[in-house]
N, C-alpha and C. Protein backbone atom coordinates (compact mmCIF):
# COMPACT_ATOMS: atom_id res chain seq x y z
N UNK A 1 11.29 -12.70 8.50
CA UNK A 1 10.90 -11.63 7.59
C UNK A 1 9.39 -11.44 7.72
N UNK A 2 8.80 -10.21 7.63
CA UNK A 2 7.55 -9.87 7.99
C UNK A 2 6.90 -9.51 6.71
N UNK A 3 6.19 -9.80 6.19
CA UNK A 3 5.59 -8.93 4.84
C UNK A 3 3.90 -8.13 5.36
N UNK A 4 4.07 -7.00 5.01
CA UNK A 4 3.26 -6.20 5.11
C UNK A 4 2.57 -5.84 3.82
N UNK A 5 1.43 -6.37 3.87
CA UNK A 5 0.03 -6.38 2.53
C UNK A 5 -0.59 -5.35 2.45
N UNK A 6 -0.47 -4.49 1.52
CA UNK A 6 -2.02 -3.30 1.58
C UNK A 6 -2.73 -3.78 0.31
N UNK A 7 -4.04 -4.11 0.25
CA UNK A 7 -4.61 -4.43 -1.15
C UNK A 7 -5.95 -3.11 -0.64
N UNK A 8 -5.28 -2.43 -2.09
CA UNK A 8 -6.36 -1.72 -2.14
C UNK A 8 -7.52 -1.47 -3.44
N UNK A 9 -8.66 -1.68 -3.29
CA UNK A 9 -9.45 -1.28 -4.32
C UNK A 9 -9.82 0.59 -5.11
N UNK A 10 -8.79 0.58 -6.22
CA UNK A 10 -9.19 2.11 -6.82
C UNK A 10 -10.31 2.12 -7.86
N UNK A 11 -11.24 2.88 -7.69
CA UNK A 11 -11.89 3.52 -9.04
C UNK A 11 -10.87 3.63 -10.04
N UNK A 12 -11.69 3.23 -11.42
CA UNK A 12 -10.87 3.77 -12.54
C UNK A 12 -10.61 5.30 -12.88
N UNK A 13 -11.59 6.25 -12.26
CA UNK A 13 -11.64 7.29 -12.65
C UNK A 13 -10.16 7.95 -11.81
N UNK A 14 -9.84 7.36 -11.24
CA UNK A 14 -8.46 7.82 -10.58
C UNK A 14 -7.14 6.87 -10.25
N UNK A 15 -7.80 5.29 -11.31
CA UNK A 15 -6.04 4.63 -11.29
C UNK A 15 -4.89 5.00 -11.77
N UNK A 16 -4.75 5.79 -13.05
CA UNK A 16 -3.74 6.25 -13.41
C UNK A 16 -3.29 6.80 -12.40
N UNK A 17 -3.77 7.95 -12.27
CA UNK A 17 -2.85 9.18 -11.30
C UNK A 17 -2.76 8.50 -9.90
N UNK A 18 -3.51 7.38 -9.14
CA UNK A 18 -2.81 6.90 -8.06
C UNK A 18 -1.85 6.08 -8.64
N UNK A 19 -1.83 5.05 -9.54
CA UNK A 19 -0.75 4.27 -9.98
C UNK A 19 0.88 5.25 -9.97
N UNK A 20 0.59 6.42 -10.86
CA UNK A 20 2.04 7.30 -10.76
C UNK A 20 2.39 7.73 -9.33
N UNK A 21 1.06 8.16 -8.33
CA UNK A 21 1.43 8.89 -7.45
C UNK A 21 1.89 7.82 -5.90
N UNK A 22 1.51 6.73 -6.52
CA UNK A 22 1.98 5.85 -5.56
C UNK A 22 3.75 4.85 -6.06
N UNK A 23 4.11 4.80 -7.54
CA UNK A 23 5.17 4.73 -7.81
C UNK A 23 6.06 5.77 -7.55
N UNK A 24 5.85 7.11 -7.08
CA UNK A 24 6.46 8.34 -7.51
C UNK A 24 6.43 9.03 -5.90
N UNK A 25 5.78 8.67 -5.60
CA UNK A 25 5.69 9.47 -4.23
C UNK A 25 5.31 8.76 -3.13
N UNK A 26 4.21 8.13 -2.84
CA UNK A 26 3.74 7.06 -1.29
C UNK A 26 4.96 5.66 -1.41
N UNK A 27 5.06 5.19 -2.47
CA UNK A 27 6.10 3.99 -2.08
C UNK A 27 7.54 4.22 -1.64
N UNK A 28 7.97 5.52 -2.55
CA UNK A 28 9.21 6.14 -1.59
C UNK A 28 9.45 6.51 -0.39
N UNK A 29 8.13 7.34 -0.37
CA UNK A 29 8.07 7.56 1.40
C UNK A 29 8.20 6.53 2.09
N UNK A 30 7.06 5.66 1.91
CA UNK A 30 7.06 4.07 2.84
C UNK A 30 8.56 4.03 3.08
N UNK A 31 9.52 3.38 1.90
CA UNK A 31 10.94 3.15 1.72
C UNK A 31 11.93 4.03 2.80
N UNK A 32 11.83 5.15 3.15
CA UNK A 32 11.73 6.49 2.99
C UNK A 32 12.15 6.04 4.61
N UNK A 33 11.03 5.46 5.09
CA UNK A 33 11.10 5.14 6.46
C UNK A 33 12.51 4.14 7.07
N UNK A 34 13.29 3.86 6.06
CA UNK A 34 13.79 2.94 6.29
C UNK A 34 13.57 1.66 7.43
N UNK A 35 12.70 1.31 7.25
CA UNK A 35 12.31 -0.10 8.27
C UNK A 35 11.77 -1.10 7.42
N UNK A 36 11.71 -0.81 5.99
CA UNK A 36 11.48 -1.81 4.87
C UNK A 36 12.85 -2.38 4.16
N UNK A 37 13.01 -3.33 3.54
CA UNK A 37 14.10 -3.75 2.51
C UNK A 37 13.63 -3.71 1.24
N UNK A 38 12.62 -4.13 1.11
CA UNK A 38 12.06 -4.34 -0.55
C UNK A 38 10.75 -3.93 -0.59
N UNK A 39 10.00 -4.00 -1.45
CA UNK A 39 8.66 -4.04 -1.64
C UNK A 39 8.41 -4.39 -3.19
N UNK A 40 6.67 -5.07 -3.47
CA UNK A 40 6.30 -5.26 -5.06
C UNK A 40 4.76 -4.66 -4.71
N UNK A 41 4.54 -4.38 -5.94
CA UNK A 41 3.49 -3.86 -6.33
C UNK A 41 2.42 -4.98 -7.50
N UNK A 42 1.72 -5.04 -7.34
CA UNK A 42 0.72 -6.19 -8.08
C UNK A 42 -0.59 -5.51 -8.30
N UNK A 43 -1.33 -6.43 -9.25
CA UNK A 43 -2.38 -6.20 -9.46
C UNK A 43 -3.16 -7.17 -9.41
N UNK A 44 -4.74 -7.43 -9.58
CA UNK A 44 -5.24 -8.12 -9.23
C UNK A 44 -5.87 -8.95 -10.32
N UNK A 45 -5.95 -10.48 -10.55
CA UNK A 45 -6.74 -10.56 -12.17
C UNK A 45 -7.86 -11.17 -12.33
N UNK A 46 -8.66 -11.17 -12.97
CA UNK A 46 -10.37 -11.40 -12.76
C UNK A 46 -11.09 -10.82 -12.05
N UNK A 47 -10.97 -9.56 -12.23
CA UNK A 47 -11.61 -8.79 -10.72
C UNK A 47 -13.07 -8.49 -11.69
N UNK A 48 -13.41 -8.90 -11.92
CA UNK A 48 -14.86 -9.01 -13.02
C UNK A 48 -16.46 -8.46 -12.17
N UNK A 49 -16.23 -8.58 -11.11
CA UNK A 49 -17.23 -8.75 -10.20
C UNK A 49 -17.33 -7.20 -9.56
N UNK A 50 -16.33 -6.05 -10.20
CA UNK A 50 -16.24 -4.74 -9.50
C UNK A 50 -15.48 -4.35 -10.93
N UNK A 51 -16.63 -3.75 -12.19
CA UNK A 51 -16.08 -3.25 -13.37
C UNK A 51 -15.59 -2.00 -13.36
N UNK A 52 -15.75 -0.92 -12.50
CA UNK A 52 -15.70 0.43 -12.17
C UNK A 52 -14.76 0.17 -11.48
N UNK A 53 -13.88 -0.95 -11.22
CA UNK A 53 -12.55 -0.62 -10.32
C UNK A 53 -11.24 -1.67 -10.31
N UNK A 54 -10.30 -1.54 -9.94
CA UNK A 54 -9.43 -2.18 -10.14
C UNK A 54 -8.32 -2.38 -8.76
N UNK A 55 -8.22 -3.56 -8.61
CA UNK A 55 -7.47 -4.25 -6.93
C UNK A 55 -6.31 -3.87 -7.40
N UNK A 56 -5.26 -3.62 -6.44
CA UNK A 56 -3.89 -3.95 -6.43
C UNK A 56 -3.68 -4.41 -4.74
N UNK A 57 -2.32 -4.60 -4.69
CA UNK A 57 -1.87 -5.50 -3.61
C UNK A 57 -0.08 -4.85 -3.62
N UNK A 58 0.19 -3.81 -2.17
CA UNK A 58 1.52 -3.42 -2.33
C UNK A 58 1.87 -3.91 -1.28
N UNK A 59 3.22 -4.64 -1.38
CA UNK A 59 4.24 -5.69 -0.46
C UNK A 59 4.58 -5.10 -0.08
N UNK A 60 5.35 -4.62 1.31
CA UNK A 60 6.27 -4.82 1.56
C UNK A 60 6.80 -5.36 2.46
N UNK A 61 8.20 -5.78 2.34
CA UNK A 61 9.25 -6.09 3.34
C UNK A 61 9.82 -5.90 4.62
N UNK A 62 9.90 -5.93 5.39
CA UNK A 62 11.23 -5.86 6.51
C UNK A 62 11.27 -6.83 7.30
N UNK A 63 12.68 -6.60 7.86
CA UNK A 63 12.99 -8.00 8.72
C UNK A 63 12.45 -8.68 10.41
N UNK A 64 11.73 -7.11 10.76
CA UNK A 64 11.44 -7.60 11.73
C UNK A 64 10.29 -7.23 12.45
N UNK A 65 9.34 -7.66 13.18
CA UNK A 65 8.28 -6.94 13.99
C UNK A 65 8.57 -6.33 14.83
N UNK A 66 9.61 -5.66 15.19
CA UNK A 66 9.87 -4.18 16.03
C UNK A 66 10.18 -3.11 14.74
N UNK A 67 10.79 -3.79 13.56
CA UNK A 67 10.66 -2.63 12.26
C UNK A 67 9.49 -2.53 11.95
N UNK A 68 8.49 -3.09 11.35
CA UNK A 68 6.69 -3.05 11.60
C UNK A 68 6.13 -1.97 12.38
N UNK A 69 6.55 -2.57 13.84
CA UNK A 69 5.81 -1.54 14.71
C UNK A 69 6.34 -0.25 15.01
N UNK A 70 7.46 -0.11 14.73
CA UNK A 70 8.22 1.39 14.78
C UNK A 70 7.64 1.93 13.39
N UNK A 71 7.41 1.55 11.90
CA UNK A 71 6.80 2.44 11.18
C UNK A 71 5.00 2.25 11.69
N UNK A 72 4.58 1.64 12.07
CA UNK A 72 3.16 1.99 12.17
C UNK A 72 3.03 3.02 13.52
N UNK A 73 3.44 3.15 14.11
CA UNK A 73 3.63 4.09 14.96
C UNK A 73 4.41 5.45 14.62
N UNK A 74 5.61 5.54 14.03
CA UNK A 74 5.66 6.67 13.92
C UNK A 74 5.71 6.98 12.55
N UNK A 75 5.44 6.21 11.27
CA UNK A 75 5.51 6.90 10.13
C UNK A 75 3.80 6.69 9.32
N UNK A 76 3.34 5.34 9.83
CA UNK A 76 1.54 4.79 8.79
C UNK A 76 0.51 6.17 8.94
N UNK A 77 0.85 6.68 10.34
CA UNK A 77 -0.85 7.74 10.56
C UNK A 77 -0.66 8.61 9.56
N UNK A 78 0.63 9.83 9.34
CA UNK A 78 0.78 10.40 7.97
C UNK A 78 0.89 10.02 6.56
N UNK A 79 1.36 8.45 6.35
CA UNK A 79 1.17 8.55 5.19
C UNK A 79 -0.57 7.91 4.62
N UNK A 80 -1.17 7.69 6.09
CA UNK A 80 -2.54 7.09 5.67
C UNK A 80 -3.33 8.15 5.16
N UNK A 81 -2.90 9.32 6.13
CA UNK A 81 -3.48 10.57 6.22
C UNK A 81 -3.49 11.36 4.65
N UNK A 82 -2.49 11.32 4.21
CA UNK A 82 -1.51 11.63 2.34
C UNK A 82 -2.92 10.98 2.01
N UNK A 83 -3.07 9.82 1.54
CA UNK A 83 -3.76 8.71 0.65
C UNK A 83 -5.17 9.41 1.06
N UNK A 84 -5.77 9.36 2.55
CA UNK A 84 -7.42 9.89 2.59
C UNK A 84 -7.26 11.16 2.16
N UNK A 85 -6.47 12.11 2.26
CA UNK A 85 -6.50 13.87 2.05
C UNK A 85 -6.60 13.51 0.45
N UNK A 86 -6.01 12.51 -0.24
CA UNK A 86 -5.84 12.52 -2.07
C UNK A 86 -6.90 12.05 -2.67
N UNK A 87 -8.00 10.51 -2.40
CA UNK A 87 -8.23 10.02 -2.73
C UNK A 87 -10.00 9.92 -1.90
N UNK A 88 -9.83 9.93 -0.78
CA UNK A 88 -10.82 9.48 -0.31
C UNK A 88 -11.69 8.31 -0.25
N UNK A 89 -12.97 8.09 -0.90
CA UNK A 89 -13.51 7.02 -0.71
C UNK A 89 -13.24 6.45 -2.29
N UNK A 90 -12.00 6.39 -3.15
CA UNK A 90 -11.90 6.49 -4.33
C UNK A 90 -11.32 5.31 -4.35
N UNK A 91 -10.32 5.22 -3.03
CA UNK A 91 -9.63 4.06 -2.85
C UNK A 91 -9.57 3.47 -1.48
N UNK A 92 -9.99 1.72 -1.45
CA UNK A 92 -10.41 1.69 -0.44
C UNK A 92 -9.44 0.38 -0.26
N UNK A 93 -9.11 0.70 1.16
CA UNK A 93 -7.56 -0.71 1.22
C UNK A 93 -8.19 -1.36 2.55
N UNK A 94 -7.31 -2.67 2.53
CA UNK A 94 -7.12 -3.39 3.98
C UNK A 94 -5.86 -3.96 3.97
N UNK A 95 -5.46 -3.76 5.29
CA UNK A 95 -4.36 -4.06 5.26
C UNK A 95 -3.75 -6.10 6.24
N UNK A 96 -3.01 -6.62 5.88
CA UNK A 96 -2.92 -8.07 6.47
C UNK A 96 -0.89 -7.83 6.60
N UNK A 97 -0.73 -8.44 8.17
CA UNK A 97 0.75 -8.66 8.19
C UNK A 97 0.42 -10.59 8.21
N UNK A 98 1.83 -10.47 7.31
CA UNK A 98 2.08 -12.21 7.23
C UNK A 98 3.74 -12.46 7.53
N UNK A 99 3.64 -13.30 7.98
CA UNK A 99 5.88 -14.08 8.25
C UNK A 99 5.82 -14.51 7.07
N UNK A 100 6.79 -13.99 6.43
CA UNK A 100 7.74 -15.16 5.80
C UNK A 100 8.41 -16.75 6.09
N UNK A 101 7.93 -17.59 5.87
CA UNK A 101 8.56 -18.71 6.50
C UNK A 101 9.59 -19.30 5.63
């Protein structure tokens, strides 16, 4: 199992409306792709050190690194593209793949 990490840092002035628009619209899509099984959504705690903003961390799932590389190839460039066209430098991510062991 592969888990795919995006932690991204939002301004407050735009967590709400990414919080809905990423429950409501970017995590479906991801899903959407079918090459995921699951995914969670988190947040980050003590982030004390960046008061104007707030971490989260979105999981997801799939079983394999040819499912990985078939959505980063044909589905990540548009939906990265969605998130910079919405948000810009408002929200700023990195992304980490890890195995499940």
């Amino acid at each position: 199992m592969i888990l795919y990490n995006v932690t991204v840092s939002v301004e407050d002035s735009v967590k709400e409306d990414w919080l809905e628009w990423m429950k409501k619209t970017h995590i479906p899509d991801v899903l959407a792709s079918n090459l995921f099984v699951d995914y969670k959504m988190l947040r980050l705690l003590g982030n004390e050190q960046s008061p104007d903003t707030q971490t989260f961390a979105v999981q997801y799932f799939c079983e394999s690194m040819a499912n990985f590389e078939l959505y980063e190839q044909k589905f990540a460039p548009k939906l990265r593209q969605e998130v910079a066209k919405r948000y810009g430098n408002k929200c700023l991510s990195f992304r980490t793949l890890l195995e499940v062991l």
